[in-house]
PDB file of N, CA and C in Angstrom:
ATOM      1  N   UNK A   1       0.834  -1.183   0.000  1.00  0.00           N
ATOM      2  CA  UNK A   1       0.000   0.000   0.000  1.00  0.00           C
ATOM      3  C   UNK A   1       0.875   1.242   0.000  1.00  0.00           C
ATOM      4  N   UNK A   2       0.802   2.089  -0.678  1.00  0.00           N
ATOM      5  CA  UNK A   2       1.116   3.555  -0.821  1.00  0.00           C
ATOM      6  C   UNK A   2       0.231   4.928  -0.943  1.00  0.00           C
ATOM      7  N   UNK A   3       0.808   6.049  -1.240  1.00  0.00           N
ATOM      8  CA  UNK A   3       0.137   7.150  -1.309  1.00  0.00           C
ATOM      9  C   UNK A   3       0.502   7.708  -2.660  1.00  0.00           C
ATOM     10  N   UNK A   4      -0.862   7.733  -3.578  1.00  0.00           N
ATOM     11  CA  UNK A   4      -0.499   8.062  -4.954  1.00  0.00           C
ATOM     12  C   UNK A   4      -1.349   9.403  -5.500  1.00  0.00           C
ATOM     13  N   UNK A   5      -0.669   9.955  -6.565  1.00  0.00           N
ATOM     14  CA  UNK A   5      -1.594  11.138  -6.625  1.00  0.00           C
ATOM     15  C   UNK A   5      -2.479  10.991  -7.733  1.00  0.00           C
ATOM     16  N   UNK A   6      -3.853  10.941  -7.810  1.00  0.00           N
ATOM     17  CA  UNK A   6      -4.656  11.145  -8.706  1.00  0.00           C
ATOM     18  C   UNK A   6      -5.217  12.843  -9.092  1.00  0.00           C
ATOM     19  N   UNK A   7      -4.920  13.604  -9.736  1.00  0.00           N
ATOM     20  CA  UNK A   7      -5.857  14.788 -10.298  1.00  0.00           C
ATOM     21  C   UNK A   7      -6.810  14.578 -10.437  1.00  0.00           C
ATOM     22  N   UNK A   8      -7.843  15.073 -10.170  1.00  0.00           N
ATOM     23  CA  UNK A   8      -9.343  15.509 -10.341  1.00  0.00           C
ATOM     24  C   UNK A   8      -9.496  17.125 -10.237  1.00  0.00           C
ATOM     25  N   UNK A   9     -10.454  17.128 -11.263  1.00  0.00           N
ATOM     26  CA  UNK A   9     -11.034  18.756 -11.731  1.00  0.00           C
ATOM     27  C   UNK A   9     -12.117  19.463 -10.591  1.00  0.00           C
ATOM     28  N   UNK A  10     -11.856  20.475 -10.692  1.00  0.00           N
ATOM     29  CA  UNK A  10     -12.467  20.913  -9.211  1.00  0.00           C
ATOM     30  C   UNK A  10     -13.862  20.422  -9.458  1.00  0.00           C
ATOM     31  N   UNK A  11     -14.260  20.368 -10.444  1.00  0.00           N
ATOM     32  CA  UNK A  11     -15.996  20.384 -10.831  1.00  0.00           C
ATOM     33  C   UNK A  11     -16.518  18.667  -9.727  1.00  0.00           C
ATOM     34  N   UNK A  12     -15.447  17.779  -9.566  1.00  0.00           N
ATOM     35  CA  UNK A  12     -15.956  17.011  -8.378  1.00  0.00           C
ATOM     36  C   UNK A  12     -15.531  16.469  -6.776  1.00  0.00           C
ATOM     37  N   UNK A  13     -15.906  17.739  -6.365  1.00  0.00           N
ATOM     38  CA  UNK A  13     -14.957  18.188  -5.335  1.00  0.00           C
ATOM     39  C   UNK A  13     -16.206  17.809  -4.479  1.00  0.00           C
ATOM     40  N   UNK A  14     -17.396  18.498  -4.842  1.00  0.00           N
ATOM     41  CA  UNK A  14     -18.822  17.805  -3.652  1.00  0.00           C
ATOM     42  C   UNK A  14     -18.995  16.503  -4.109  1.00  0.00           C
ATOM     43  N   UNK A  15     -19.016  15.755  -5.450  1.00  0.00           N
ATOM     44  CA  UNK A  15     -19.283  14.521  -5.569  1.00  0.00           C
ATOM     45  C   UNK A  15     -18.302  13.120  -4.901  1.00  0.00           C
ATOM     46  N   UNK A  16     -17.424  13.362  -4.604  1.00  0.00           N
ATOM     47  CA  UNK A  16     -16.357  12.825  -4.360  1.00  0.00           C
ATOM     48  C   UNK A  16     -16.423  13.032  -2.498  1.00  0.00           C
ATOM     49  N   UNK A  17     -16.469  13.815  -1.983  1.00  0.00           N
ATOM     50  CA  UNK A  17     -16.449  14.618  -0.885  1.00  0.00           C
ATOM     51  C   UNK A  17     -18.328  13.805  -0.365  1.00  0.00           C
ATOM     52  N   UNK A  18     -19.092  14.088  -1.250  1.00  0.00           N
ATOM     53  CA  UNK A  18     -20.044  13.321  -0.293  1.00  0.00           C
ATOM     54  C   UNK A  18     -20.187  11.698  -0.536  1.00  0.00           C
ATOM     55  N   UNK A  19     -19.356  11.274  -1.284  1.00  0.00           N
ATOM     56  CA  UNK A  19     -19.394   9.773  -1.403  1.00  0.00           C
ATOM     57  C   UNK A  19     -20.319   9.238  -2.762  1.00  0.00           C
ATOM     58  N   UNK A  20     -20.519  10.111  -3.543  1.00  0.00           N
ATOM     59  CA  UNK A  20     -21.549   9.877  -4.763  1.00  0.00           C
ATOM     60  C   UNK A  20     -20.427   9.644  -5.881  1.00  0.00           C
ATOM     61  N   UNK A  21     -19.288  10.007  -6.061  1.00  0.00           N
ATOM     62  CA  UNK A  21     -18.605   9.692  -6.766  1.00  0.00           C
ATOM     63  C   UNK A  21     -17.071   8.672  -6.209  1.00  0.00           C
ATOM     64  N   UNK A  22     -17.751   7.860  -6.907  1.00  0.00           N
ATOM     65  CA  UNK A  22     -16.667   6.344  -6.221  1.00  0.00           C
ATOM     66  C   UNK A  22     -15.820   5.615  -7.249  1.00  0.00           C
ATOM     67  N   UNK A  23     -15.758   6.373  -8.509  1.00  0.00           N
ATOM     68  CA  UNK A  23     -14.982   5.907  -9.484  1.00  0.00           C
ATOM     69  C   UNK A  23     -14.204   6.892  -9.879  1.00  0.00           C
ATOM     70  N   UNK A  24     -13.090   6.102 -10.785  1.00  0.00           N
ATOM     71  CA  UNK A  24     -12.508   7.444 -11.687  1.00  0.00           C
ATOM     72  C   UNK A  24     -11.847   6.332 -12.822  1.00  0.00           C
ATOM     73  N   UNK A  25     -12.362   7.124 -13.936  1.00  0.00           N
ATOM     74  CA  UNK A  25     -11.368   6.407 -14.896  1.00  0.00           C
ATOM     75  C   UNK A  25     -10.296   6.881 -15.929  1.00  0.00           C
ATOM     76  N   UNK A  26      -9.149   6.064 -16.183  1.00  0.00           N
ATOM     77  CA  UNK A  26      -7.965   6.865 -16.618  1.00  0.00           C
ATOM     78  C   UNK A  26      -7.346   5.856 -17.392  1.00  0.00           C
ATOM     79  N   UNK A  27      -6.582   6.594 -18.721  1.00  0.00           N
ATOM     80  CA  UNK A  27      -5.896   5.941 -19.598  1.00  0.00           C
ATOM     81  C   UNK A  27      -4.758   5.351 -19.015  1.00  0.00           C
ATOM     82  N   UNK A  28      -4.407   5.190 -17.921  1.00  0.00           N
ATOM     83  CA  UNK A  28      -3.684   4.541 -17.570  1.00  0.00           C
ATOM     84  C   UNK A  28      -3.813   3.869 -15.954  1.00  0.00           C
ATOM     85  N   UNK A  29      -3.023   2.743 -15.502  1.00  0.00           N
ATOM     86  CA  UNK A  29      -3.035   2.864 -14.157  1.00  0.00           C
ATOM     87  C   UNK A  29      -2.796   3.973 -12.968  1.00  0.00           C
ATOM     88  N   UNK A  30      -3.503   4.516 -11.942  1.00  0.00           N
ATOM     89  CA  UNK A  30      -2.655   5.408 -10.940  1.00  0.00           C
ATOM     90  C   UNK A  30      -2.782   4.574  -9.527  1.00  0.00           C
ATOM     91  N   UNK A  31      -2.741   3.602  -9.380  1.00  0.00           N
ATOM     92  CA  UNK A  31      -2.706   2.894  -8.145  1.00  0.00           C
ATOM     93  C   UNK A  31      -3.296   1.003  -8.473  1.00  0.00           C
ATOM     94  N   UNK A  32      -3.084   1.081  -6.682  1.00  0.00           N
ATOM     95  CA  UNK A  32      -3.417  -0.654  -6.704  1.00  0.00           C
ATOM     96  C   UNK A  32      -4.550  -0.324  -5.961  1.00  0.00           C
ATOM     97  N   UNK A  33      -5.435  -1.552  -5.748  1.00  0.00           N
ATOM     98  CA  UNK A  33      -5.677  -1.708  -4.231  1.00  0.00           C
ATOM     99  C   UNK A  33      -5.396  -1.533  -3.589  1.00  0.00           C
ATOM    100  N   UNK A  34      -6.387  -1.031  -2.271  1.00  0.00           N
ATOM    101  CA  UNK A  34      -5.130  -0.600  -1.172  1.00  0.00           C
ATOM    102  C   UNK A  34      -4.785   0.764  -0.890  1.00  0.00           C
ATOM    103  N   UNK A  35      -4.074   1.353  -2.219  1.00  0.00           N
ATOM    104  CA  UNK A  35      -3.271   2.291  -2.335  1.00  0.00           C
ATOM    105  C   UNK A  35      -4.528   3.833  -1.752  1.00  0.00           C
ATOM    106  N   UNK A  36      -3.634   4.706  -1.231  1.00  0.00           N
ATOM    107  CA  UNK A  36      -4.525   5.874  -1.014  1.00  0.00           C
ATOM    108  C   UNK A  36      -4.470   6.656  -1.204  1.00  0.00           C
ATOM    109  N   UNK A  37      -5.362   8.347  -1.685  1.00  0.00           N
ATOM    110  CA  UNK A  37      -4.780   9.144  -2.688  1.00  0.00           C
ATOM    111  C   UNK A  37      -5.682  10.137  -1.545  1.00  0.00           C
ATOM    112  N   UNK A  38      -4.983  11.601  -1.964  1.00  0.00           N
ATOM    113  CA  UNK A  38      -5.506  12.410  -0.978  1.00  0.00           C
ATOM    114  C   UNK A  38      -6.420  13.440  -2.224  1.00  0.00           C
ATOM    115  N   UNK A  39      -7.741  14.142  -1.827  1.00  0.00           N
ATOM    116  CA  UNK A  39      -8.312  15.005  -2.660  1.00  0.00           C
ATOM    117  C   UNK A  39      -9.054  15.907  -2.140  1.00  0.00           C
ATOM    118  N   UNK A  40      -9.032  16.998  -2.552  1.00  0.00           N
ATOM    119  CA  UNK A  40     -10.069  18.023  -1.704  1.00  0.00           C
ATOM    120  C   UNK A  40      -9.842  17.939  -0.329  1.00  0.00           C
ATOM    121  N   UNK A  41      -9.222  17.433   0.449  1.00  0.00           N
ATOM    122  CA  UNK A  41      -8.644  17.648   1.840  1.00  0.00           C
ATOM    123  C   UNK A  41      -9.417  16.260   2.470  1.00  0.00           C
ATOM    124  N   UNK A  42      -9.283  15.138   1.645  1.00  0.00           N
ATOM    125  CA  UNK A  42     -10.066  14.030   2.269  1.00  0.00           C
ATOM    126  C   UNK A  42      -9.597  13.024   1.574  1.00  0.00           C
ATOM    127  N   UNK A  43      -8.927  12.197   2.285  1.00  0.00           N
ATOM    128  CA  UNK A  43      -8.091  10.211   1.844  1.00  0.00           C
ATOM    129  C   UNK A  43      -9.477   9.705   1.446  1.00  0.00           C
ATOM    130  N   UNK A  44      -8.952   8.858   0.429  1.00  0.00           N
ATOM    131  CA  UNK A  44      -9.548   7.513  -0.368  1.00  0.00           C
ATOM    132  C   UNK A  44      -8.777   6.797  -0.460  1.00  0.00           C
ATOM    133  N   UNK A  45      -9.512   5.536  -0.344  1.00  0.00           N
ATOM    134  CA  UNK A  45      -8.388   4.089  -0.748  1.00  0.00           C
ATOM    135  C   UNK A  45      -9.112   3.813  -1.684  1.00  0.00           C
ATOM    136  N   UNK A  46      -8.193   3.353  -2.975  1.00  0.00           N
ATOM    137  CA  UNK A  46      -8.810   2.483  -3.983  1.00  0.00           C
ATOM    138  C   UNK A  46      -8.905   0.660  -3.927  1.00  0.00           C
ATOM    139  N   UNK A  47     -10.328   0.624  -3.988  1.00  0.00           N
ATOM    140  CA  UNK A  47     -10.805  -0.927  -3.650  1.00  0.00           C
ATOM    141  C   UNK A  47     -10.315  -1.833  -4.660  1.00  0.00           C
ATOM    142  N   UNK A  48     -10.472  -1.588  -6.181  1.00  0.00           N
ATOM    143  CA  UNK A  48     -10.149  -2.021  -7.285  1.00  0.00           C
ATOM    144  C   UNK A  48      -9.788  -1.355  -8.673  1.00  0.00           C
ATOM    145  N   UNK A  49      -9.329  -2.168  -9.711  1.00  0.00           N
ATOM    146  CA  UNK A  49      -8.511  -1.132 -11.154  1.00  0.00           C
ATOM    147  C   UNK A  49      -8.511  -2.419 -11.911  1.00  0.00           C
ATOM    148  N   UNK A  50      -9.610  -2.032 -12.708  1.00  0.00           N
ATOM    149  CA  UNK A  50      -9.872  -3.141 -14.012  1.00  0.00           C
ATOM    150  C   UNK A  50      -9.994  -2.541 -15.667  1.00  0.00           C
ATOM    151  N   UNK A  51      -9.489  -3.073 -16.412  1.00  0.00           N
ATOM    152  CA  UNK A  51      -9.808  -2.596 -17.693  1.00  0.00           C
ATOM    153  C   UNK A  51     -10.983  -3.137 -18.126  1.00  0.00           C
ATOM    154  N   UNK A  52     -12.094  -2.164 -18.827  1.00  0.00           N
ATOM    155  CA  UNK A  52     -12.709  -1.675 -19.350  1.00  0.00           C
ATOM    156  C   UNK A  52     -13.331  -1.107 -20.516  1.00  0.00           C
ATOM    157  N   UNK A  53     -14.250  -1.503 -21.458  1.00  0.00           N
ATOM    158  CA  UNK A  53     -14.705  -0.264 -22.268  1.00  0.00           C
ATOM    159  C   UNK A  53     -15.357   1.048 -22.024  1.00  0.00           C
ATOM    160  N   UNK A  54     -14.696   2.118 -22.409  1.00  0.00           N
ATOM    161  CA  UNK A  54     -15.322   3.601 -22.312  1.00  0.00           C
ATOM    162  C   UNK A  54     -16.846   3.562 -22.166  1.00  0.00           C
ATOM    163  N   UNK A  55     -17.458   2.993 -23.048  1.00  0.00           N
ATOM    164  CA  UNK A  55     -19.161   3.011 -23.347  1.00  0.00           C
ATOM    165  C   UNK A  55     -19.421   2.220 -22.031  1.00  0.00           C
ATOM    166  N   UNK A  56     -18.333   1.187 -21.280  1.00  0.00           N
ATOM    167  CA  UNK A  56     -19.352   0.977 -20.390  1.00  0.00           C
ATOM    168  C   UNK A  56     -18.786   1.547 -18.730  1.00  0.00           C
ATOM    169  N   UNK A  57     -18.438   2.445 -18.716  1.00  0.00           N
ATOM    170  CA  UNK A  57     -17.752   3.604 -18.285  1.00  0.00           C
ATOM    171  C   UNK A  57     -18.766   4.911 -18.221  1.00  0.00           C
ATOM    172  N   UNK A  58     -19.319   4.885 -19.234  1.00  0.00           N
ATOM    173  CA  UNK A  58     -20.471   5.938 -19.539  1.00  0.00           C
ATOM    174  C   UNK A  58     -21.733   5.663 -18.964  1.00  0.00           C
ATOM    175  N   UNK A  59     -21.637   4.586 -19.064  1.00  0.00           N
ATOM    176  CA  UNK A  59     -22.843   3.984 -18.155  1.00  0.00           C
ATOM    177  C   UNK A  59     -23.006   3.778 -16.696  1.00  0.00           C
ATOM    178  N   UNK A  60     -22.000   3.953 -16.001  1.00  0.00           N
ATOM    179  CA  UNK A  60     -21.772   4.166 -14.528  1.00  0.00           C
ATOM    180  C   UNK A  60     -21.082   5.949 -14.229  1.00  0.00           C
ATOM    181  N   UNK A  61     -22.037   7.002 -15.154  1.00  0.00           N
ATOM    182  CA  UNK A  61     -21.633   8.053 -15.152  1.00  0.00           C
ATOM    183  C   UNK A  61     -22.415   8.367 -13.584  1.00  0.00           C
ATOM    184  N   UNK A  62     -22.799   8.208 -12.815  1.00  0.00           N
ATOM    185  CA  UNK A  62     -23.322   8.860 -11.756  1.00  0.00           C
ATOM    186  C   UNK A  62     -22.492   8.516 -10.561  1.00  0.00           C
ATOM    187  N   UNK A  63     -22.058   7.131 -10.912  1.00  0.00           N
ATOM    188  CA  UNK A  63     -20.846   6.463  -9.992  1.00  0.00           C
ATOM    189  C   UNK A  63     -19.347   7.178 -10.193  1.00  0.00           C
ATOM    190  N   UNK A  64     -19.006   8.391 -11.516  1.00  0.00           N
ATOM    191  CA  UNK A  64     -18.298   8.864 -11.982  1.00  0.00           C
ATOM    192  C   UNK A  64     -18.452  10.099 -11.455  1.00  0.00           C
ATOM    193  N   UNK A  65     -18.788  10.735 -10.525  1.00  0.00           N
ATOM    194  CA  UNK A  65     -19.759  12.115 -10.800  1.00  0.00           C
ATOM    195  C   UNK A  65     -20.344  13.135 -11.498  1.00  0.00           C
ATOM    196  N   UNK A  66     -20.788  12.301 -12.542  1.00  0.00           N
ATOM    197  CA  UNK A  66     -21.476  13.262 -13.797  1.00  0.00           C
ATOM    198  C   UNK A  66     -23.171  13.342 -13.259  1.00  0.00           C
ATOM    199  N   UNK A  67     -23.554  14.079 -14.438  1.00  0.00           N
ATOM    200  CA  UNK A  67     -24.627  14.598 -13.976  1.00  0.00           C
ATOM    201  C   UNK A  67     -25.665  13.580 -14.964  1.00  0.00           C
ATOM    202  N   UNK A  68     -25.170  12.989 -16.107  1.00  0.00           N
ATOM    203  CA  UNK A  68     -25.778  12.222 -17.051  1.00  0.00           C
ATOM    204  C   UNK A  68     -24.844  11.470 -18.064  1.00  0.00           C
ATOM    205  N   UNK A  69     -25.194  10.445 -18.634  1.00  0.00           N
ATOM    206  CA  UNK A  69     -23.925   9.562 -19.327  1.00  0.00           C
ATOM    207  C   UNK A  69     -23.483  10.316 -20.738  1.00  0.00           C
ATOM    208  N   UNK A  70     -24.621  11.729 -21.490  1.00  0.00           N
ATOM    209  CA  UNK A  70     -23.631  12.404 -22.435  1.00  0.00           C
ATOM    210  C   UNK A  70     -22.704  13.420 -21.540  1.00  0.00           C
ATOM    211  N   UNK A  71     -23.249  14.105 -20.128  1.00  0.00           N
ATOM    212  CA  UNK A  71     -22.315  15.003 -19.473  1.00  0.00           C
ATOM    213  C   UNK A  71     -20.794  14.223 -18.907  1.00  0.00           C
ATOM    214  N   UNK A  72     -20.506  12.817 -19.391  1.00  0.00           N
ATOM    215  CA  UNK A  72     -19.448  12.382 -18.713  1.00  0.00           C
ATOM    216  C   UNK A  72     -18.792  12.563 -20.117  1.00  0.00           C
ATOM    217  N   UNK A  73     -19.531  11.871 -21.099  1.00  0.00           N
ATOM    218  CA  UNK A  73     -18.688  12.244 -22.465  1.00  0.00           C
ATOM    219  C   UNK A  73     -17.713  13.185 -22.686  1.00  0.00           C
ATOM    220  N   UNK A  74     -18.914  14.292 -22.464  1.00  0.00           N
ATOM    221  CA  UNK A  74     -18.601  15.742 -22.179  1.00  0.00           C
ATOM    222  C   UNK A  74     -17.417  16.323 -22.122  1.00  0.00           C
ATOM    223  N   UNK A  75     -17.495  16.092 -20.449  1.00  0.00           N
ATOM    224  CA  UNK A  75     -15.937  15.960 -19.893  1.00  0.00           C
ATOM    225  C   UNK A  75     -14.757  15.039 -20.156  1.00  0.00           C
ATOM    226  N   UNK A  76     -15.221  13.577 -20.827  1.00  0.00           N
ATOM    227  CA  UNK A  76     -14.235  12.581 -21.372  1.00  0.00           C
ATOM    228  C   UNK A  76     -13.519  13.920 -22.391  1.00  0.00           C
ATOM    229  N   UNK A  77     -13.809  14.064 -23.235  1.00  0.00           N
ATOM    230  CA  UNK A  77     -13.384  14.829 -24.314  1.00  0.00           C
ATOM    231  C   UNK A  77     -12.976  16.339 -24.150  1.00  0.00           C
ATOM    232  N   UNK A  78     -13.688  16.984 -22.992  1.00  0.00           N
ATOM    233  CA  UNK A  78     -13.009  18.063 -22.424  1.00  0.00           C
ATOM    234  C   UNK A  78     -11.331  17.586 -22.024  1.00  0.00           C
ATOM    235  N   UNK A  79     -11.143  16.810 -20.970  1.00  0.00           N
ATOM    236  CA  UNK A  79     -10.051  16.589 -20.646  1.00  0.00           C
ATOM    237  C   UNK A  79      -9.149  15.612 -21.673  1.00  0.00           C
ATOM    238  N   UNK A  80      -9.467  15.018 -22.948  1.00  0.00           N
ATOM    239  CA  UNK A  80      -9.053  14.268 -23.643  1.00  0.00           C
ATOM    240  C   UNK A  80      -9.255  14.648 -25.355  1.00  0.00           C
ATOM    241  N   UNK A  81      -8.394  16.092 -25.428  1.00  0.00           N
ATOM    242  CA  UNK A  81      -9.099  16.532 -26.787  1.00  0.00           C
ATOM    243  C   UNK A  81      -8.678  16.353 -28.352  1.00  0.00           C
ATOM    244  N   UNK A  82      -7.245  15.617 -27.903  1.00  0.00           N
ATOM    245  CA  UNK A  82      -6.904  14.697 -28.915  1.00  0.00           C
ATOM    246  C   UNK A  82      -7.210  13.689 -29.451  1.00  0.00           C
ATOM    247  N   UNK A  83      -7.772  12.637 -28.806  1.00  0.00           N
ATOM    248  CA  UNK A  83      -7.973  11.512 -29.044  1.00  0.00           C
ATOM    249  C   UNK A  83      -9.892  11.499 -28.690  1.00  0.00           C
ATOM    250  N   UNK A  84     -10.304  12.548 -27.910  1.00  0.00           N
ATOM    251  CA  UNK A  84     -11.766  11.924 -27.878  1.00  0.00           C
ATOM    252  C   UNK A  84     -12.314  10.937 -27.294  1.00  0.00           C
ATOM    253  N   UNK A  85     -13.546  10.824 -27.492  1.00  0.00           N
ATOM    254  CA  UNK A  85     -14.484  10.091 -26.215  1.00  0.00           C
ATOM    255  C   UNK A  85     -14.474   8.739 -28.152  1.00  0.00           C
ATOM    256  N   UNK A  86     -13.869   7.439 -27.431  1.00  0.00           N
ATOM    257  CA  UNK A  86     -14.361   6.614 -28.262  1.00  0.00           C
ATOM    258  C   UNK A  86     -14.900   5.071 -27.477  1.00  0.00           C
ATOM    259  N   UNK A  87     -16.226   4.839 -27.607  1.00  0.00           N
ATOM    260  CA  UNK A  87     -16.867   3.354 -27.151  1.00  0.00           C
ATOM    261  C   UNK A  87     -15.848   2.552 -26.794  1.00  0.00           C
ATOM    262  N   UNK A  88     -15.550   2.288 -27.844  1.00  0.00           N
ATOM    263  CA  UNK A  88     -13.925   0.651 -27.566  1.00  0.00           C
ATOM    264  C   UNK A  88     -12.589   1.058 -27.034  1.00  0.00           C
ATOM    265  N   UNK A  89     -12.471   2.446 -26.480  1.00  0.00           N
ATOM    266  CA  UNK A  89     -11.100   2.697 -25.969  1.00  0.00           C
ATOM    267  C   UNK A  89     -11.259   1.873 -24.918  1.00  0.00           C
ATOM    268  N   UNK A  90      -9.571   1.351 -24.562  1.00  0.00           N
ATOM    269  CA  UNK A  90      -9.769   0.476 -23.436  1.00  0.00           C
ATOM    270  C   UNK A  90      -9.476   1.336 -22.486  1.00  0.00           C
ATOM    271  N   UNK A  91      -9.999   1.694 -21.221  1.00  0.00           N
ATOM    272  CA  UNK A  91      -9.256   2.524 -20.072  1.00  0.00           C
ATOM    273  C   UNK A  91      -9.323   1.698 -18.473  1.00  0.00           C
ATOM    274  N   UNK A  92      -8.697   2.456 -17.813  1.00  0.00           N
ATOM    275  CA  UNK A  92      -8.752   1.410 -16.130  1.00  0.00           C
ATOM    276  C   UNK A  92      -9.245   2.386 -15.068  1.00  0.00           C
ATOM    277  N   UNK A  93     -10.556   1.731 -15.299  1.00  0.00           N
ATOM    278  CA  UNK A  93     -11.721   2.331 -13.927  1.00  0.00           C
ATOM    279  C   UNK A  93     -10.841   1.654 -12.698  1.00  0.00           C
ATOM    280  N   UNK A  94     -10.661   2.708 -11.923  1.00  0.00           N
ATOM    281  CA  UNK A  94     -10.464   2.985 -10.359  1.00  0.00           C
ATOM    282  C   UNK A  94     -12.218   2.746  -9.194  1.00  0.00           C
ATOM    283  N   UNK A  95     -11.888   1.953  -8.361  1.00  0.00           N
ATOM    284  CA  UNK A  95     -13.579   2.144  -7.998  1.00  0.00           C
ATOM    285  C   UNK A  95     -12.417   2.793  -6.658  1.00  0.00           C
ATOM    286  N   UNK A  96     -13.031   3.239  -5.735  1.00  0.00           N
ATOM    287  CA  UNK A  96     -12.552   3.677  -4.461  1.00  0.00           C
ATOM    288  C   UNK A  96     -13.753   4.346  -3.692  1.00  0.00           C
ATOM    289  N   UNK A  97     -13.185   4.747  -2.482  1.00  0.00           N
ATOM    290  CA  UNK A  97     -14.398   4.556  -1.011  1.00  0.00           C
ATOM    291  C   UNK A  97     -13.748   6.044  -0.458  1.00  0.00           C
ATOM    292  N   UNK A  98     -14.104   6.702  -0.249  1.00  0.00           N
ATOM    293  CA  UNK A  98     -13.481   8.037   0.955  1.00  0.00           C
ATOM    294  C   UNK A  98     -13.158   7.271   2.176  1.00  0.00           C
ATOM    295  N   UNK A  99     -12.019   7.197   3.090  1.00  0.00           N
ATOM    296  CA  UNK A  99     -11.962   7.061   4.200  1.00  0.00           C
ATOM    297  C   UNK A  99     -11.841   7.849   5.690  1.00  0.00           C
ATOM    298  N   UNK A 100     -11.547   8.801   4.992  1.00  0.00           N
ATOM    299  CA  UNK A 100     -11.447  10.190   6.449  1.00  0.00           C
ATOM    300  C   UNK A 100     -11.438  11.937   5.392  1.00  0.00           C
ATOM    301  N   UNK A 101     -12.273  12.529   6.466  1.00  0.00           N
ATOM    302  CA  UNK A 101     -12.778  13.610   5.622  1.00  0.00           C
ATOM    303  C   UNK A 101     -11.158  14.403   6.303  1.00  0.00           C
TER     304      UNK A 101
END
């Protein structure tokens, strides 16, 4: 177990913070199990990190903290403006839990 840094955009700072957002997903690995990342002034441990399709990524947009599965797009492609929001990209959903505010 370690302490790793994940970025997140301020826009889910209450979703994350009240426990509505329990995922994150990223083109690459940023942790194991275990591992714990600090955000908005509050530790998470990440439970699990599995690869994935995007489209079904989009579909656990509320578990993501979006507001709807095109508003995760949205932001897929806001933060990803080269390459874009595509169905079959493979990426590695993070699920994780807040543990101390």
């Amino acid at each position: 177990m370690s302490l790793v840094k994940i970025p997140f955009k301020p826009y889910f700072k209450e979703p994350m913070l009240s426990g509505v957002k329990t995922y994150t997903s990223r083109t690459k690995r940023m942790g194991s199990p275990g591992d714990t990342f600090e955000a908005f002034g509050a530790q998470f441990e990440i439970l699990s990190v599995e690869e994935v399709r995007l489209y079904e990524v989009a579909s656990l947009w509320k578990e993501e903290g979006c507001a709807s599965e095109e508003h995760f797009k949205e932001i897929w492609r806001e933060i990803h403006p080269r390459t874009g929001y595509g169905d079959y990209q493979i990426v590695k959903l993070h699920r994780f839990k807040k543990v101390s505010a």
